[in-house]
Protein backbone atom coordinates (compact mmCIF):
# COMPACT_ATOMS: atom_id res chain seq x y z
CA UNK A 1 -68.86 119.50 -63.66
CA UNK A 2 -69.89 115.91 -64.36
CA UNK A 3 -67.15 114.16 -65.95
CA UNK A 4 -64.51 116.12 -65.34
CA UNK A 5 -63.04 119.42 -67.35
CA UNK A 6 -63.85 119.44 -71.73
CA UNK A 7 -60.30 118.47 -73.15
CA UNK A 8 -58.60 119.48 -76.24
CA UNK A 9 -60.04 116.14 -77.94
CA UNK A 10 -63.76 116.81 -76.63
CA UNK A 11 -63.71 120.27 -78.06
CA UNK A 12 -62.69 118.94 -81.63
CA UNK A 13 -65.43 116.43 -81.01
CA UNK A 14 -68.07 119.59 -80.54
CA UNK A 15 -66.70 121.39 -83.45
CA UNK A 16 -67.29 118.25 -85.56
CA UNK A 17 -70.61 117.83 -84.85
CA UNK A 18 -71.53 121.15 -84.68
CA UNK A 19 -70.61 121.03 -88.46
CA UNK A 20 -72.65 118.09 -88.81
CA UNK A 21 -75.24 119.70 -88.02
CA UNK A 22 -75.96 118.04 -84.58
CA UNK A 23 -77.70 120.04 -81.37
CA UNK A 24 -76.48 120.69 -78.27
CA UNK A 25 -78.50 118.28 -76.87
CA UNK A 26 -77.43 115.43 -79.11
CA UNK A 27 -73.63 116.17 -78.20
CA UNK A 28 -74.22 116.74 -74.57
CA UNK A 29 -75.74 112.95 -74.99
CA UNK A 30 -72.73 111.30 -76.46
CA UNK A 31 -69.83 113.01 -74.56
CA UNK A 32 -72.31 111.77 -70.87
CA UNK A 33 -72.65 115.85 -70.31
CA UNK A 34 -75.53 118.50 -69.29
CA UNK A 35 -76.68 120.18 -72.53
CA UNK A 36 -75.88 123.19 -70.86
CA UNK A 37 -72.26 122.79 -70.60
CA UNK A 38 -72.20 122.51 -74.00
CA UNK A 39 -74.15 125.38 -74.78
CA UNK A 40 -71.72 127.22 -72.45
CA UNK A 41 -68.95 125.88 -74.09
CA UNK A 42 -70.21 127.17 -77.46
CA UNK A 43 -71.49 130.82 -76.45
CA UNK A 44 -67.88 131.52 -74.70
CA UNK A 45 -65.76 130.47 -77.40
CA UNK A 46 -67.46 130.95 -80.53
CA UNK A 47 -66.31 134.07 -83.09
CA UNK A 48 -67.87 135.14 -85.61
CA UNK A 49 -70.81 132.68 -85.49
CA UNK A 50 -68.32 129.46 -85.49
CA UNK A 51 -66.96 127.30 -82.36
CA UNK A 52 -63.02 126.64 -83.63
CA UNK A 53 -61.86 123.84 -81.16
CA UNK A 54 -58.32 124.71 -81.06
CA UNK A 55 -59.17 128.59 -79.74
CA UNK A 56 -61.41 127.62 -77.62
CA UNK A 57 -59.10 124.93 -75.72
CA UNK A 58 -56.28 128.46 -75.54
CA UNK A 59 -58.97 130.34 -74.14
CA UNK A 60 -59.87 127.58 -71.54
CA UNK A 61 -56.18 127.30 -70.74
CA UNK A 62 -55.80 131.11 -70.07
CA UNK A 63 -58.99 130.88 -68.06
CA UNK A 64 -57.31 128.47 -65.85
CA UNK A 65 -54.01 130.24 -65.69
CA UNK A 66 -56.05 133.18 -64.43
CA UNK A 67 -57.38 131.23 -61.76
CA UNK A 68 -54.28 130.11 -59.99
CA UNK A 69 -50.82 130.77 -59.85
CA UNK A 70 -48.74 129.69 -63.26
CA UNK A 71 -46.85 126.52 -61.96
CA UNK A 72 -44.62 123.81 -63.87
CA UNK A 73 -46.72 120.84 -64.47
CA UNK A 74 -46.22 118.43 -61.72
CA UNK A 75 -44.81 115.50 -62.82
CA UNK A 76 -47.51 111.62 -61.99
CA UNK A 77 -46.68 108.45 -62.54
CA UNK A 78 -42.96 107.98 -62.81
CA UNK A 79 -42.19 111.25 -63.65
CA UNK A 80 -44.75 111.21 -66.67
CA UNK A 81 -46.75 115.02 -67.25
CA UNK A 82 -49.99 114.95 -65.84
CA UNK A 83 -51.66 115.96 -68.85
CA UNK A 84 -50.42 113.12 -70.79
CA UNK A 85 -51.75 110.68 -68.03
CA UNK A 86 -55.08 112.43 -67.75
CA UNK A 87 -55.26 112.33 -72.40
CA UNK A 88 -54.26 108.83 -72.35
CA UNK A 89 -56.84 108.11 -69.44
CA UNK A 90 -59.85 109.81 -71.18
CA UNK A 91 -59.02 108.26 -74.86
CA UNK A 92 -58.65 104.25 -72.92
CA UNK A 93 -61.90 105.21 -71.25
CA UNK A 94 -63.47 106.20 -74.35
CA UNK A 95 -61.95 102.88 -76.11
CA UNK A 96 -63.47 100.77 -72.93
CA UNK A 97 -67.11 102.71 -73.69
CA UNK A 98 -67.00 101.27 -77.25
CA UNK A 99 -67.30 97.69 -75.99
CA UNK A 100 -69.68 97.69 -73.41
CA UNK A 101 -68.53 99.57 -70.55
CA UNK A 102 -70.24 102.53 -69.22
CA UNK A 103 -68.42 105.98 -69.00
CA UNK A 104 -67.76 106.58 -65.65
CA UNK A 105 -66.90 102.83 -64.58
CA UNK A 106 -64.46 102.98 -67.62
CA UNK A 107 -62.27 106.24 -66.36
CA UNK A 108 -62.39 104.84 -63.18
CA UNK A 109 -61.01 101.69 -64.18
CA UNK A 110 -58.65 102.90 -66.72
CA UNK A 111 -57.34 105.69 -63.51
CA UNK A 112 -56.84 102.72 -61.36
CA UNK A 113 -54.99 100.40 -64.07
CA UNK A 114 -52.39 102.95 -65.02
CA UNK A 115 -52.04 104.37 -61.34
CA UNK A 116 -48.29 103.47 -60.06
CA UNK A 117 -48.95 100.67 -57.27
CA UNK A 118 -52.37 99.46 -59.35
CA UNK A 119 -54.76 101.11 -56.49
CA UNK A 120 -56.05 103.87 -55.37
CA UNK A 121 -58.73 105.54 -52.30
CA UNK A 122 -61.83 107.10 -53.55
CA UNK A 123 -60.50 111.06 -52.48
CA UNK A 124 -57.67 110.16 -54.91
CA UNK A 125 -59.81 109.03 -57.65
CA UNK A 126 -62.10 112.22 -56.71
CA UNK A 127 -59.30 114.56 -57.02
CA UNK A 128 -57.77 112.80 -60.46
CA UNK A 129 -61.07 112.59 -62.65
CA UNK A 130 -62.37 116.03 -60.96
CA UNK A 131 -66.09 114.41 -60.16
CA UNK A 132 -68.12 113.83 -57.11
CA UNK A 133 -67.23 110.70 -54.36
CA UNK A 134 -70.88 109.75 -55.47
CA UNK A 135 -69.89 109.29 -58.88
CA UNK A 136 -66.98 107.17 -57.74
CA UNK A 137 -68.44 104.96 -55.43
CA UNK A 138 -70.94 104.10 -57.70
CA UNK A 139 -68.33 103.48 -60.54
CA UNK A 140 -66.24 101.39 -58.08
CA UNK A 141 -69.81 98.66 -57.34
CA UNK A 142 -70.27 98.78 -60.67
CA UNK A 143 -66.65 97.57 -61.36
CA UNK A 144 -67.20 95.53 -58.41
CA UNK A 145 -69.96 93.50 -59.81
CA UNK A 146 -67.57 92.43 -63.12
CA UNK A 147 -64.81 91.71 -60.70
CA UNK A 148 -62.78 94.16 -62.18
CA UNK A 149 -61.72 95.57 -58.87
CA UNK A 150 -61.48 94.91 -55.25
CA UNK A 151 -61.18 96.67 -51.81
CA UNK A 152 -58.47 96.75 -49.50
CA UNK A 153 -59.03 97.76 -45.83
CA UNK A 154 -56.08 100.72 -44.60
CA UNK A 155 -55.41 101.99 -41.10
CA UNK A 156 -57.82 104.47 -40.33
CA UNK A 157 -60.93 102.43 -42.07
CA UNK A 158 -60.10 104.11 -44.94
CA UNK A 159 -60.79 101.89 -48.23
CA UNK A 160 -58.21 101.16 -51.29
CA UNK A 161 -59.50 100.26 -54.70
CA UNK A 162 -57.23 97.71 -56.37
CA UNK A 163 -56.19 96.12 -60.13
CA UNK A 164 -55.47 93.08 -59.18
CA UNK A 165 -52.67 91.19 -61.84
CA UNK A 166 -55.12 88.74 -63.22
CA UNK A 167 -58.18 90.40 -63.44
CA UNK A 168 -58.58 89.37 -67.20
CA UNK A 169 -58.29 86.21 -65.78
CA UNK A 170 -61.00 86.06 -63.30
CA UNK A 171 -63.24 88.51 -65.32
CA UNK A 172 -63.40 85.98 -68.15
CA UNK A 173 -63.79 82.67 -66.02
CA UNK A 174 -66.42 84.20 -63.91
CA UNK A 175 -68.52 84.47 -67.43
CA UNK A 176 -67.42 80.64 -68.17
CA UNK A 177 -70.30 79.30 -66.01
CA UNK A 178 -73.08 81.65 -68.61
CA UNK A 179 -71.34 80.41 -71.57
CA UNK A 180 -71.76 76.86 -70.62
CA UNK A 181 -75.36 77.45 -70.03
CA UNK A 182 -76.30 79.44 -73.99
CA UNK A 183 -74.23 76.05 -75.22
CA UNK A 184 -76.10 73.61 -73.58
CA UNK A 185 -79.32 75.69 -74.23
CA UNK A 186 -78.51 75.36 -78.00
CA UNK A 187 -78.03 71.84 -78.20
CA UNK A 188 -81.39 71.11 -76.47
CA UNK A 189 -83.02 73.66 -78.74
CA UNK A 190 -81.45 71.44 -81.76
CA UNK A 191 -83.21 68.50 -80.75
CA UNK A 192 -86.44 70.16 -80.65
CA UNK A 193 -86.41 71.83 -84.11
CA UNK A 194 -83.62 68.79 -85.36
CA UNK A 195 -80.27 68.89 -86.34
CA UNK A 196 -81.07 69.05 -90.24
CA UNK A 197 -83.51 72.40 -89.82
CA UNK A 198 -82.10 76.06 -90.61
CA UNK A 199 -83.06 76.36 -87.07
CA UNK A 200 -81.09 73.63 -85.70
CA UNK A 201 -78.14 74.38 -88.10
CA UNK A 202 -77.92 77.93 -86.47
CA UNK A 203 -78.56 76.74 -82.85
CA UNK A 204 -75.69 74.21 -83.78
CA UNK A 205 -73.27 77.25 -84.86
CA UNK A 206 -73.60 79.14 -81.63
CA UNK A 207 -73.76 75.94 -79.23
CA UNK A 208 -70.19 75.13 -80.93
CA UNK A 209 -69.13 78.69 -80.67
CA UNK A 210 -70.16 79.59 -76.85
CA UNK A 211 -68.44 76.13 -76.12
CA UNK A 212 -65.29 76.84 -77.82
CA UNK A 213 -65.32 79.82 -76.18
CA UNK A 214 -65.49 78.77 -72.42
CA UNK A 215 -62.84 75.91 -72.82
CA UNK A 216 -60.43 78.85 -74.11
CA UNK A 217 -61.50 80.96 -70.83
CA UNK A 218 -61.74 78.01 -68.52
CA UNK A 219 -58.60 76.21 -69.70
CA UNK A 220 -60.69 72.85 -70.96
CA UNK A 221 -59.26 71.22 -67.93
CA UNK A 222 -58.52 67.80 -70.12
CA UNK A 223 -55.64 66.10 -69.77
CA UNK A 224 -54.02 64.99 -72.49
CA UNK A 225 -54.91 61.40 -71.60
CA UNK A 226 -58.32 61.87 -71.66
CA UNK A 227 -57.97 63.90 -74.78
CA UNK A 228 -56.23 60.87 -76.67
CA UNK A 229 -59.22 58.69 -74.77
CA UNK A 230 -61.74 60.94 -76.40
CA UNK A 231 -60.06 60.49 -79.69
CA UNK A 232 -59.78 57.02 -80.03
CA UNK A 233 -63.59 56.62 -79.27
CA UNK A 234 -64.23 58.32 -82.37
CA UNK A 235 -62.24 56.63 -84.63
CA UNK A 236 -63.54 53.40 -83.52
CA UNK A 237 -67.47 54.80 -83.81
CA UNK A 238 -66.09 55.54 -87.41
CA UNK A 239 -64.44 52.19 -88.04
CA UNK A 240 -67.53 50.20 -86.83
CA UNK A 241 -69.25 51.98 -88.81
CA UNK A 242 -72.44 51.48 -86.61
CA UNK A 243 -73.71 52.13 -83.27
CA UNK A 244 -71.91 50.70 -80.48
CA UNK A 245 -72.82 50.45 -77.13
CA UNK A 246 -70.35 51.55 -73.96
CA UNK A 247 -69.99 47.58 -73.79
CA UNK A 248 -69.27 46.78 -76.98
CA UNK A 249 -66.62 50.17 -76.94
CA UNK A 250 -64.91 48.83 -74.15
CA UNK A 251 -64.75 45.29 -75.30
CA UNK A 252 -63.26 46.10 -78.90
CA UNK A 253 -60.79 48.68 -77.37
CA UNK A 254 -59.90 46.63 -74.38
CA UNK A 255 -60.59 49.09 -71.97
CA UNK A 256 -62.56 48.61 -68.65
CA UNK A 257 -66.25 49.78 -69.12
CA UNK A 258 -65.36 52.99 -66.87
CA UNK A 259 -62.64 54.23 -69.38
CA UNK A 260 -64.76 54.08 -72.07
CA UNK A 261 -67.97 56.08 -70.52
CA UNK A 262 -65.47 58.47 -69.41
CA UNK A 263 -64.33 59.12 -72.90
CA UNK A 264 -67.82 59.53 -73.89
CA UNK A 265 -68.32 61.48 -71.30
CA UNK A 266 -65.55 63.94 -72.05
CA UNK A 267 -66.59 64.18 -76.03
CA UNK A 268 -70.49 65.17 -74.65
CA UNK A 269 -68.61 68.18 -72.41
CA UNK A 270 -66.20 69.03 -74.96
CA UNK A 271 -67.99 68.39 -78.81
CA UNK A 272 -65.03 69.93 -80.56
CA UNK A 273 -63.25 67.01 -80.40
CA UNK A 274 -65.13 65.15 -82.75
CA UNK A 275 -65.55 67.87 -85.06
CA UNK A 276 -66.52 67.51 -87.91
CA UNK A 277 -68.44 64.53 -86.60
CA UNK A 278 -70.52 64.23 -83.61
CA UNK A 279 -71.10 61.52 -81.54
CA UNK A 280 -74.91 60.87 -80.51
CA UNK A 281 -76.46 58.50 -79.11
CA UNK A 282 -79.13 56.30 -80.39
CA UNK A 283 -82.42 54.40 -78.83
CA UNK A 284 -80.88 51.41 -77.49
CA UNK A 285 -78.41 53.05 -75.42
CA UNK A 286 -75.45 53.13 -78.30
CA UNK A 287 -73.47 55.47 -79.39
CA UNK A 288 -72.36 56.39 -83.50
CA UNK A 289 -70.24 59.16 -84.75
CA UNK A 290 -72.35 61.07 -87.45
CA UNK A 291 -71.29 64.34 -89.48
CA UNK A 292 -72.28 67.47 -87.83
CA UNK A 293 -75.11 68.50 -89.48
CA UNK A 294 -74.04 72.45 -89.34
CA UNK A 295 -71.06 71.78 -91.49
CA UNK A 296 -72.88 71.23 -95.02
CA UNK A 297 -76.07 72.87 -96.54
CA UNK A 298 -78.92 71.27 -96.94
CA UNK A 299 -78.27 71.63 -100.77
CA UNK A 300 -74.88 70.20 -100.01
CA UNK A 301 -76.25 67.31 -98.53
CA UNK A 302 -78.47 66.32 -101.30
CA UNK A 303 -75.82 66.91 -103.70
CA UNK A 304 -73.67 64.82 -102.17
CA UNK A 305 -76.72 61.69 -101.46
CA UNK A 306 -77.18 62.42 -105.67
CA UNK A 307 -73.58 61.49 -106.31
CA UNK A 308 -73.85 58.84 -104.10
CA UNK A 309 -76.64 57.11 -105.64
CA UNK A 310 -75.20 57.96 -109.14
CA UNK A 311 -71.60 56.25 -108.14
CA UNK A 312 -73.22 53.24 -106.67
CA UNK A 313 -76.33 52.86 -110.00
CA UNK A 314 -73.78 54.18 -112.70
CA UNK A 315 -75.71 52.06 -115.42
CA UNK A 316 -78.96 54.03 -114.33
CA UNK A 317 -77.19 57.07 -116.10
CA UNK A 318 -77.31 55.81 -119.32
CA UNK A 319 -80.50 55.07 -121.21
């Protein structure tokens, strides 16, 4: 049966949406099943017109126990019941689902991450989730794709799937490049609609947070040199108080001209550093340190200019 045998939990699942007031159909949809195990499910091990979930998982166990000699449960894992592996692997799955991943991928994965040496071949897999080697091998290239797993070659041409330690790892910095790309799409699309539009405030918001977010996943890659560097730019853009260009930087710092573009350089890859300023560069080839624009409203902003002009004309207040 696709996706393996109903558990205890998918049977309270039915039972609560049957009482909802959801069809077959609608159920089969979210647990990734045929409609017509579900209306199987319900016309075997409903009384009295109503589908209890907790006599319906006894009947299904003395269905079982029918089938096959009555055995103890044979222990998986480190000496762990199987049961408890196979709950814990449908209820991670379902957890993986909720954030993107598709069904079968996620028990895949979740079999292979919890297996004993982190890998496993494609009959084991088959045999653990009870579904077809189709359904496996194309959970496995899905998986595949996001880097998630890898193959191993055995004796005998037979294929191992494996967890690898720092998958999170090179999951995350394989997105880094894509990040990099929405960021630097959002900056140009500020200087189109400008940095002081509720369009350019926005684009600012989300080129600051996909950059934030790949120098956390990529590690930034700064030294702490260049970070100090970077720093000291920005404080002298402030100081000056005026557009300098990489010359004129390098001159008042005392820094060869290479130093300074390279700090520049570094603050244009990496903006948070000059948060809450920015440093832009002007029409003769210099460089001043503004306030971002996304950090005050535009109502701010004119509050602010009005207090401005009111400190520096306090006579024009009173007439």
């Amino acid at each position: 049966m696709p996706g393996g045998r109903l558990t205890h939990e998918h049977r309270r699942q039915i039972a609560s949406w049957l009482a909802d007031g959801l069809g077959y159909a609608e159920i089969a949809r979210r647990l990734g099943r045929p409609t017509s195990t579900i209306s199987r499910e319900v016309a075997r091990n409903s009384a009295s017109g109503a589908y209890l979930a907790d006599r319906a998982q006894q009947a299904a166990g003395q269905r079982a126990r029918r089938r096959r000699p009555v055995r103890a449960a044979q222990p998986q894992d480190g000496g762990r019941p199987a049961e408890s592996v196979r709950a814990f692997v449908e209820r991670f799955a379902t957890l993986l689902v909720g954030v993107g991943l598709p069904r079968m991928p996620a028990r895949v994965f979740v079999c292979l991450l919890t297996s004993e040496p982190g890998s496993l071949t494609s009959a084991e897999l088959v045999r653990g989730l009870q579904v077809s080697p189709a359904s496996v091998s194309k959970a496995i290239g899905y998986l595949e794709e996001m880097e998630l797993v890898r193959r191993t070659q055995e004796s005998g041409r037979r294929e191992r799937y494996v967890v690898d330690d720092d998958v999170w790892l090179r999951a995350f910095r394989s997105d880094t490049g894509a990040h990099d790309e929405v960021a630097a799409a959002a900056r140009r699309g500020i200087e189109i609609f400008g940095a002081g539009t509720p369009a350019g405030a926005r684009l600012g918001r989300m080129a600051g947070f996909f950059t934030w977010i790949s120098e956390q996943m990529n590690g930034s890659g700064l030294t702490d040199a260049a970070v100090r560097d970077a720093l000291t730019v920005v404080a002298a853009l402030v100081h000056a108080a005026r557009p300098l260009t990489v010359d004129e930087l390098a001159t008042a710092l005392g820094w060869p001209v290479q130093r300074a573009a390279g700090a520049l350089d570094t603050i244009g890859r990496r903006t948070s550093l000059a948060d809450p300023l920015t440093v832009e560069r002007t029409g003769r080839g210099a460089y001043a340190a503004v306030p971002r624009a996304d950090r005050l409203s535009a109502a701010q902003r004119a509050a602010l200019t009005r207090a401005a002009g009111a400190a520096a004309h306090p006579g024009g207040m009173e007439r």
